[in-house]
N, C-alpha and C. Protein backbone atom coordinates (compact mmCIF):
# COMPACT_ATOMS: atom_id res chain seq x y z
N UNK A 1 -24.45 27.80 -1.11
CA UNK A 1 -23.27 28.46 -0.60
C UNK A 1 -22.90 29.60 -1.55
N UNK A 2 -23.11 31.05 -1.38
CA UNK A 2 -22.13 32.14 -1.65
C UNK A 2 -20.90 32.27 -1.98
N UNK A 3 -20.63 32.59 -2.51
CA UNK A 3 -19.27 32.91 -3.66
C UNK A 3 -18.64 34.59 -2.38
N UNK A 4 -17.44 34.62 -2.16
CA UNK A 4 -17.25 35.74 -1.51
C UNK A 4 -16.35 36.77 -2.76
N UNK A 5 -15.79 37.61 -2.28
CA UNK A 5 -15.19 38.82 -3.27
C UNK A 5 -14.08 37.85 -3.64
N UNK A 6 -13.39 37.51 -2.55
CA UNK A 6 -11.98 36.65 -3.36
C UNK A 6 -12.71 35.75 -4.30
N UNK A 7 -13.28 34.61 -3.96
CA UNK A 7 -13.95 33.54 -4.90
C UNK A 7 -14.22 33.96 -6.49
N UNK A 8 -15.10 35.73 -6.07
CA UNK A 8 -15.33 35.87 -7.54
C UNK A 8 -14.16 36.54 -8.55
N UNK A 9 -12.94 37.43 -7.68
CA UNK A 9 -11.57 37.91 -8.41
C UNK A 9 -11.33 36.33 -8.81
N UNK A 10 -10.86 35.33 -8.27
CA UNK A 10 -10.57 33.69 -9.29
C UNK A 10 -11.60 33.29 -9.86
N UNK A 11 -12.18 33.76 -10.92
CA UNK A 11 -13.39 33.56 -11.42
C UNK A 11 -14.16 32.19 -10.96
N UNK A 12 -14.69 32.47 -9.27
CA UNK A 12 -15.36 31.47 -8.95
C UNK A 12 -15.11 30.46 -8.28
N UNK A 13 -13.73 30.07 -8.45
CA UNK A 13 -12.77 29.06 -7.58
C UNK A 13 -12.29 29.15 -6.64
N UNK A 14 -12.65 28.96 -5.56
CA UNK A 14 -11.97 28.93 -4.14
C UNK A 14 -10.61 28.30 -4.23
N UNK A 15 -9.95 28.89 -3.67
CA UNK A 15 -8.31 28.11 -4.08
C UNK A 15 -8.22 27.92 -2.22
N UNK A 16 -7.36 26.48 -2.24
CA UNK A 16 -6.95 26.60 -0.67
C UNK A 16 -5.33 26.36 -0.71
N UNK A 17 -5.36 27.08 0.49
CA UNK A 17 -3.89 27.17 0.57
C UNK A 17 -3.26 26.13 0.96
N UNK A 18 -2.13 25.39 0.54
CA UNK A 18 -1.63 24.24 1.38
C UNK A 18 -0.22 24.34 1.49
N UNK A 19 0.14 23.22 2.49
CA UNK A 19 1.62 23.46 2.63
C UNK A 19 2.28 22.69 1.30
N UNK A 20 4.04 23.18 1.55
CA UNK A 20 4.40 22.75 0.41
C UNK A 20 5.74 22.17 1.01
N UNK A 21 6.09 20.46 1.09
CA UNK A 21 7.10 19.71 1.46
C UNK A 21 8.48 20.13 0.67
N UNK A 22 9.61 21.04 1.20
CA UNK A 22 10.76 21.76 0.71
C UNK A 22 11.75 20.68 0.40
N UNK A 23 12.09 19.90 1.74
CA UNK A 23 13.09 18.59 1.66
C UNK A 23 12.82 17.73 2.74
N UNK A 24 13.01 16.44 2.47
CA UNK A 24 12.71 15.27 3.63
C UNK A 24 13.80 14.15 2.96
N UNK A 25 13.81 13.38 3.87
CA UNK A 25 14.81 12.83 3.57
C UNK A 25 14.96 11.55 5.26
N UNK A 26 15.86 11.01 5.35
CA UNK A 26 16.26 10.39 6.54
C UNK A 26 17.92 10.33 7.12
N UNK A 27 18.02 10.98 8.00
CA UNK A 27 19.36 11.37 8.35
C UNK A 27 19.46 10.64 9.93
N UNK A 28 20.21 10.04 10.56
CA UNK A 28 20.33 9.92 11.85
C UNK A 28 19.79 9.29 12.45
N UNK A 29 19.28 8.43 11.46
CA UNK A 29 18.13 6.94 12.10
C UNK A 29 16.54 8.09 12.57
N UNK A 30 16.30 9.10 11.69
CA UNK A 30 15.24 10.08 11.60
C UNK A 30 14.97 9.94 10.53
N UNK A 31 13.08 10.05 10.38
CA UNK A 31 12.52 10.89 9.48
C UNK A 31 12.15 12.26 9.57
N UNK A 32 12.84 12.86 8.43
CA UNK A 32 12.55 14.47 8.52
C UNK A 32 12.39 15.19 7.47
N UNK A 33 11.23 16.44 7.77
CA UNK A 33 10.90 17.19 6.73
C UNK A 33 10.92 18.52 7.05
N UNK A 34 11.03 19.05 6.03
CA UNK A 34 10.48 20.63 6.51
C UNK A 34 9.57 21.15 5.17
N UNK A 35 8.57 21.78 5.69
CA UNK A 35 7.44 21.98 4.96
C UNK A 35 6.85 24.01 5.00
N UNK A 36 6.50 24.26 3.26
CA UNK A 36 6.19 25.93 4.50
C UNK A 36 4.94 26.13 3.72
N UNK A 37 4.27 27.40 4.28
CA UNK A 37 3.03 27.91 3.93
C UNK A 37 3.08 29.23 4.11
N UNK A 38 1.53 29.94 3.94
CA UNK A 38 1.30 31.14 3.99
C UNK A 38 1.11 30.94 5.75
N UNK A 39 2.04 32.19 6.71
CA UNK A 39 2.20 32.42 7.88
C UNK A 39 0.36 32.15 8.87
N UNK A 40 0.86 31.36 9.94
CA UNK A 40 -0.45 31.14 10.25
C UNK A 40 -1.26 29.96 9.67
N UNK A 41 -0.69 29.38 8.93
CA UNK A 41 -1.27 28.26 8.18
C UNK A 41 -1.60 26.87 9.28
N UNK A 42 -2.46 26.50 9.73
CA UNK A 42 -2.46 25.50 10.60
C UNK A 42 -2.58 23.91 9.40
N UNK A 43 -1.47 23.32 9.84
CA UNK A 43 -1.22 22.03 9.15
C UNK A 43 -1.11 20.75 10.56
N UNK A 44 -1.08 19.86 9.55
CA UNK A 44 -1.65 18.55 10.01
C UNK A 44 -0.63 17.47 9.66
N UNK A 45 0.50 16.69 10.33
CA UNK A 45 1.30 15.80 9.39
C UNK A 45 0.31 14.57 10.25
N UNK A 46 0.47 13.99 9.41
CA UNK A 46 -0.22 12.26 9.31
C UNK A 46 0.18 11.35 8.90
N UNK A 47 -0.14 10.10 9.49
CA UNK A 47 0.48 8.80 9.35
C UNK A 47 -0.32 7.37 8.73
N UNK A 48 0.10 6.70 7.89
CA UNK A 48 -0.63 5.67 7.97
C UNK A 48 0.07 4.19 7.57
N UNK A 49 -0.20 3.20 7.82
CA UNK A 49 0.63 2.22 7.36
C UNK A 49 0.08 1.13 6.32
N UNK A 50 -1.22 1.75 5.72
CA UNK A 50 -1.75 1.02 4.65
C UNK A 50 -2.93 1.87 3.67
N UNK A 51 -1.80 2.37 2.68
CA UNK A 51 -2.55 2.81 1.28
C UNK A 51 -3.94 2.54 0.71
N UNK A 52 -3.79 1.31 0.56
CA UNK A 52 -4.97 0.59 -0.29
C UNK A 52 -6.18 0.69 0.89
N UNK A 53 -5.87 1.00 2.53
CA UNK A 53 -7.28 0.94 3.27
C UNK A 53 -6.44 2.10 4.42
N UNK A 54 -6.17 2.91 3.79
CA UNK A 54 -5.67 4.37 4.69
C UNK A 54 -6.42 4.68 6.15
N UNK A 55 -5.75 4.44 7.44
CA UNK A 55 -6.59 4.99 8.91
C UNK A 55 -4.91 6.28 8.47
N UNK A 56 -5.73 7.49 8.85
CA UNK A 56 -4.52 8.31 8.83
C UNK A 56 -4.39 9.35 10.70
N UNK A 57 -3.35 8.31 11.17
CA UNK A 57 -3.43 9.17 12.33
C UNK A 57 -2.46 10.50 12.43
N UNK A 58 -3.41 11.56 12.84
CA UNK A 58 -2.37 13.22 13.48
C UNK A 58 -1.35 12.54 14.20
N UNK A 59 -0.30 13.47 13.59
CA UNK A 59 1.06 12.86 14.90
C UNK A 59 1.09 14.55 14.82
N UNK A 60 0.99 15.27 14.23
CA UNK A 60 1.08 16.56 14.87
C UNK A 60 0.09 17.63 14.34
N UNK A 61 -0.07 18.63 15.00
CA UNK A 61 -1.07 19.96 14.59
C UNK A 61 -0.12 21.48 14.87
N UNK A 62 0.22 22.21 14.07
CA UNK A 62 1.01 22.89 14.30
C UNK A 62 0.81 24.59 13.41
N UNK A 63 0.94 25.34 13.77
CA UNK A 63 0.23 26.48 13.25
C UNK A 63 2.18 27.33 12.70
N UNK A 64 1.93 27.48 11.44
CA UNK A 64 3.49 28.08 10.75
C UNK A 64 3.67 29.38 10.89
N UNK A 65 3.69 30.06 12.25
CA UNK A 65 3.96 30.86 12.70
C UNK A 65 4.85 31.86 12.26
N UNK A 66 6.02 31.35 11.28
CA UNK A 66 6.89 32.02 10.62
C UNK A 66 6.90 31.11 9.19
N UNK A 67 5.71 30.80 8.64
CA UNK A 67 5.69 30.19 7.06
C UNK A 67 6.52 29.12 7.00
N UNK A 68 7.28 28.25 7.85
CA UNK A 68 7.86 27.22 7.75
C UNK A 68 7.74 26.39 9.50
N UNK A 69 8.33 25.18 8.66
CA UNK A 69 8.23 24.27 9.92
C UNK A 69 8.93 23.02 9.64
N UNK A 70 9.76 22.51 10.98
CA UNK A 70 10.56 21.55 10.58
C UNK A 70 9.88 20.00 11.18
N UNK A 71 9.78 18.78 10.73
CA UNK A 71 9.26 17.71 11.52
C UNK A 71 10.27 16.53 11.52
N UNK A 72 10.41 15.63 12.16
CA UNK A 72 11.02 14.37 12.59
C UNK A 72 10.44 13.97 13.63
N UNK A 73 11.00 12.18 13.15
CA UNK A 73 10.78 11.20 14.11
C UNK A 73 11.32 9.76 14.11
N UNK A 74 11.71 9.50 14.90
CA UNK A 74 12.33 7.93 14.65
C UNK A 74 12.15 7.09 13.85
N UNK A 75 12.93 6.76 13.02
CA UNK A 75 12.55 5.65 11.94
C UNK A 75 11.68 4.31 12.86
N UNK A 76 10.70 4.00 11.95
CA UNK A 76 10.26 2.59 12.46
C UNK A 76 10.88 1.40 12.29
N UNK A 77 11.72 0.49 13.03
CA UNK A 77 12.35 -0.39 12.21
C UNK A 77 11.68 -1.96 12.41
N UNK A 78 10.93 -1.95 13.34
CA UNK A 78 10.23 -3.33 13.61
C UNK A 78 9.08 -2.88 13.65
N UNK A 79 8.40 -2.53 12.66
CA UNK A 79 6.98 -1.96 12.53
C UNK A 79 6.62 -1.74 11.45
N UNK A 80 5.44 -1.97 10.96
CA UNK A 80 5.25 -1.55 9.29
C UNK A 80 5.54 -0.52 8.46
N UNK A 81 5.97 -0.33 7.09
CA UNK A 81 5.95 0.89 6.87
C UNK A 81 5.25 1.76 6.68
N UNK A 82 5.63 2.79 7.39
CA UNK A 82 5.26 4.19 7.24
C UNK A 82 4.69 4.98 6.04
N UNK A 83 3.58 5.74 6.14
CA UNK A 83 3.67 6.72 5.19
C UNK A 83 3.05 8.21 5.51
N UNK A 84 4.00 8.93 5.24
CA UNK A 84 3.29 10.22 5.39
C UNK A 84 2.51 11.56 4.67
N UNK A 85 1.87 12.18 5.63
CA UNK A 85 0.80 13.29 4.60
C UNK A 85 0.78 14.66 5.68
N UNK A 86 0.93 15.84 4.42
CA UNK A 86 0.62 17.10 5.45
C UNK A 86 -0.53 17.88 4.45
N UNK A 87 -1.08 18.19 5.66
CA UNK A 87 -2.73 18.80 4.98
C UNK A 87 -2.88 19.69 6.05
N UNK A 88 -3.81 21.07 5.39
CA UNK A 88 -3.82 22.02 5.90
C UNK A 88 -5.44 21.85 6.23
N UNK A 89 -5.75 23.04 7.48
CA UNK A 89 -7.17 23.24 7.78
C UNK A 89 -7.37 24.44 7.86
């Protein structure tokens, strides 16, 4: 694999861009976050309910059209806990 012009200005290191979680919190019997990136950034929030053997399912795919983005969703209350992840592609 080739090294492109950006790769070689960071001497070599591909840097990737990712989102960056601003505030989350739980308000209103909700979980909610808001998360931002470089505009156009297509991100990924994900779910899973066990760390130690992680299945991580998409609950959303969403492209940051204006460098930010807000998410929620119902707290789980008779269901395992939750954990969440946002990753970019």
């Amino acid at each position: 694999m080739g090294y492109s012009r950006r790769a070689r200005k960071f001497g070599g290191k591909i840097s990737r861009q990712r989102p960056l979680a601003r505030a989350f919190g739980v308000r209103s019997n909700q979980i909610e976050f808001n998360f931002t990136g470089p505009a156009n950034l297509v991100v990924v929030v994900g779910a899973c309910s066990n760390l130690a053997d992680p299945v991580w399912v998409p609950l959303l795919t969403n492209a940051l059209t204006s460098g930010s983005f807000y998410f929620s969703e119902p707290l789980q209350t008779n269901g395992p806990c939750r954990y969440y992840r946002i990753t970019s592609r």
